[in-house]
Protein backbone atom coordinates (compact mmCIF):
# COMPACT_ATOMS: atom_id res chain seq x y z
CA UNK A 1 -9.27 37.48 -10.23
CA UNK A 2 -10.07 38.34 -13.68
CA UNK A 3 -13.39 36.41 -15.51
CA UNK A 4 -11.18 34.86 -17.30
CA UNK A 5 -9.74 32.88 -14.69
CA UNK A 6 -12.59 32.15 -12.57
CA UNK A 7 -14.24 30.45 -15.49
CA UNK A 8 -11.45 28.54 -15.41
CA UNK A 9 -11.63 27.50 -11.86
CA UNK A 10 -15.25 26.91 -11.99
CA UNK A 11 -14.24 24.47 -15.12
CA UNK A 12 -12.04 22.65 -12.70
CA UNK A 13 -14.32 22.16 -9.78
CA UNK A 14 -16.87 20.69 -12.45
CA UNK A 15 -14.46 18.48 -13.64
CA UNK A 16 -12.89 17.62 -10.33
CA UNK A 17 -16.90 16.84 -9.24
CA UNK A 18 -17.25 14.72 -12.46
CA UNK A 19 -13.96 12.99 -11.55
CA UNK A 20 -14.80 12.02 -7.86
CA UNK A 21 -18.19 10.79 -8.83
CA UNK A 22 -17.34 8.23 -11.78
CA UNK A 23 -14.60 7.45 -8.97
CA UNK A 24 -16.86 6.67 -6.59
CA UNK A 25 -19.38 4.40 -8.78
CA UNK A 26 -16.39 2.45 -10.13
CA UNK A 27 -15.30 1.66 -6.16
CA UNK A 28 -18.64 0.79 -5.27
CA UNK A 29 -19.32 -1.58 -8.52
CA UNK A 30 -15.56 -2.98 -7.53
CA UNK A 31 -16.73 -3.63 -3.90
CA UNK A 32 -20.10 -4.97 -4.96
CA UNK A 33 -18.26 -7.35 -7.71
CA UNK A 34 -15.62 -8.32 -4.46
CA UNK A 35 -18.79 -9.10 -2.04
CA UNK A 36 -17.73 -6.25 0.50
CA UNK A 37 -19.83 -4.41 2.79
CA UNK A 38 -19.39 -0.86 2.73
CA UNK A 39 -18.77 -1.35 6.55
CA UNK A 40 -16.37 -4.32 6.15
CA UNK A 41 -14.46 -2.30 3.50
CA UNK A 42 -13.50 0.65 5.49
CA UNK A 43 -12.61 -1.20 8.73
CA UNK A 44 -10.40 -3.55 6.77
CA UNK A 45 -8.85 -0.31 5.43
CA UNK A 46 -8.95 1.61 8.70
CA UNK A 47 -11.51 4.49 7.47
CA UNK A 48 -14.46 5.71 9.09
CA UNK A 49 -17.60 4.37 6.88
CA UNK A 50 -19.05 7.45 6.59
CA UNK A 51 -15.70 8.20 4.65
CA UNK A 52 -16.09 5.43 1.91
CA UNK A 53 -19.89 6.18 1.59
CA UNK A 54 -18.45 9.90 0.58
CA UNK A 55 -16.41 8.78 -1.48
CA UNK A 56 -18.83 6.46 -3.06
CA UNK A 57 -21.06 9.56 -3.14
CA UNK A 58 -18.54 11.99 -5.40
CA UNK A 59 -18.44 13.75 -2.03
CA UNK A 60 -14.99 13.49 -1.78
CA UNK A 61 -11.89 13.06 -3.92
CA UNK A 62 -9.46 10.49 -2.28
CA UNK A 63 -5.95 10.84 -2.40
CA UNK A 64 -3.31 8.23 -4.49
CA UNK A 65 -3.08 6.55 -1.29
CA UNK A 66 -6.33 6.05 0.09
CA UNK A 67 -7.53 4.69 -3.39
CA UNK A 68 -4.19 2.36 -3.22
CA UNK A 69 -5.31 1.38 0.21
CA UNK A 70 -9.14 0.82 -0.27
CA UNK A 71 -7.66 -1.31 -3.57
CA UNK A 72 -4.91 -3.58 -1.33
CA UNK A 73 -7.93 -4.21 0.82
CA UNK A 74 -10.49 -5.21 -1.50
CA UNK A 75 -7.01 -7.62 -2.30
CA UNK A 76 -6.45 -5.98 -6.02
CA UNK A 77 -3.51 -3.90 -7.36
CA UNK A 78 -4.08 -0.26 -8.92
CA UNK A 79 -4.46 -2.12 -12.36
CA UNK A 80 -6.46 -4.36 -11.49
CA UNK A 81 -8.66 -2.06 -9.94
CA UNK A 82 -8.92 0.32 -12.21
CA UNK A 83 -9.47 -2.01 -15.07
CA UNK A 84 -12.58 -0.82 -16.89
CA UNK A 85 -12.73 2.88 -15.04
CA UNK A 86 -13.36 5.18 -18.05
């Protein structure tokens, strides 16, 4: 790989870290606002809790799906859950 480029992936794994952070606070401020556990959320959604608390970390980036999921489950559409992410 030339410099060039690896700056350029190192750029994306910063902003992909940035990303599933700011993720992660908005879905636990959603499932604090809701009154969900943690626990209750990811067993309602059929995760491992350990799995939400990474997420919730900006450990992990979810997928489309799994943030659809943990959204149906906290009973909210994609809208409605994302309202206010910036």
């Amino acid at each position: 790989m030339k410099i060039k480029n690896i700056q350029k992936v190192e750029e994306r794994r910063k902003e992909k870290q940035a990303f599933a952070k700011k993720l992660g606070d908005h879905l636990r401020k959603v499932r604090n606002k809701v009154g969900k556990s943690q626990e209750d959320l990811s067993m309602d959604a059929g995760y491992y809790r350990t799995y939400v608390g990474k997420i919730e970390q900006g450990h992990y980036s979810p997928s489309a799906h799994t943030i659809w999921r943990l959204a149906h489950t906290l009973g909210m559409s994609l809208d409605e859950f994302f309202e206010g992410f910036k």
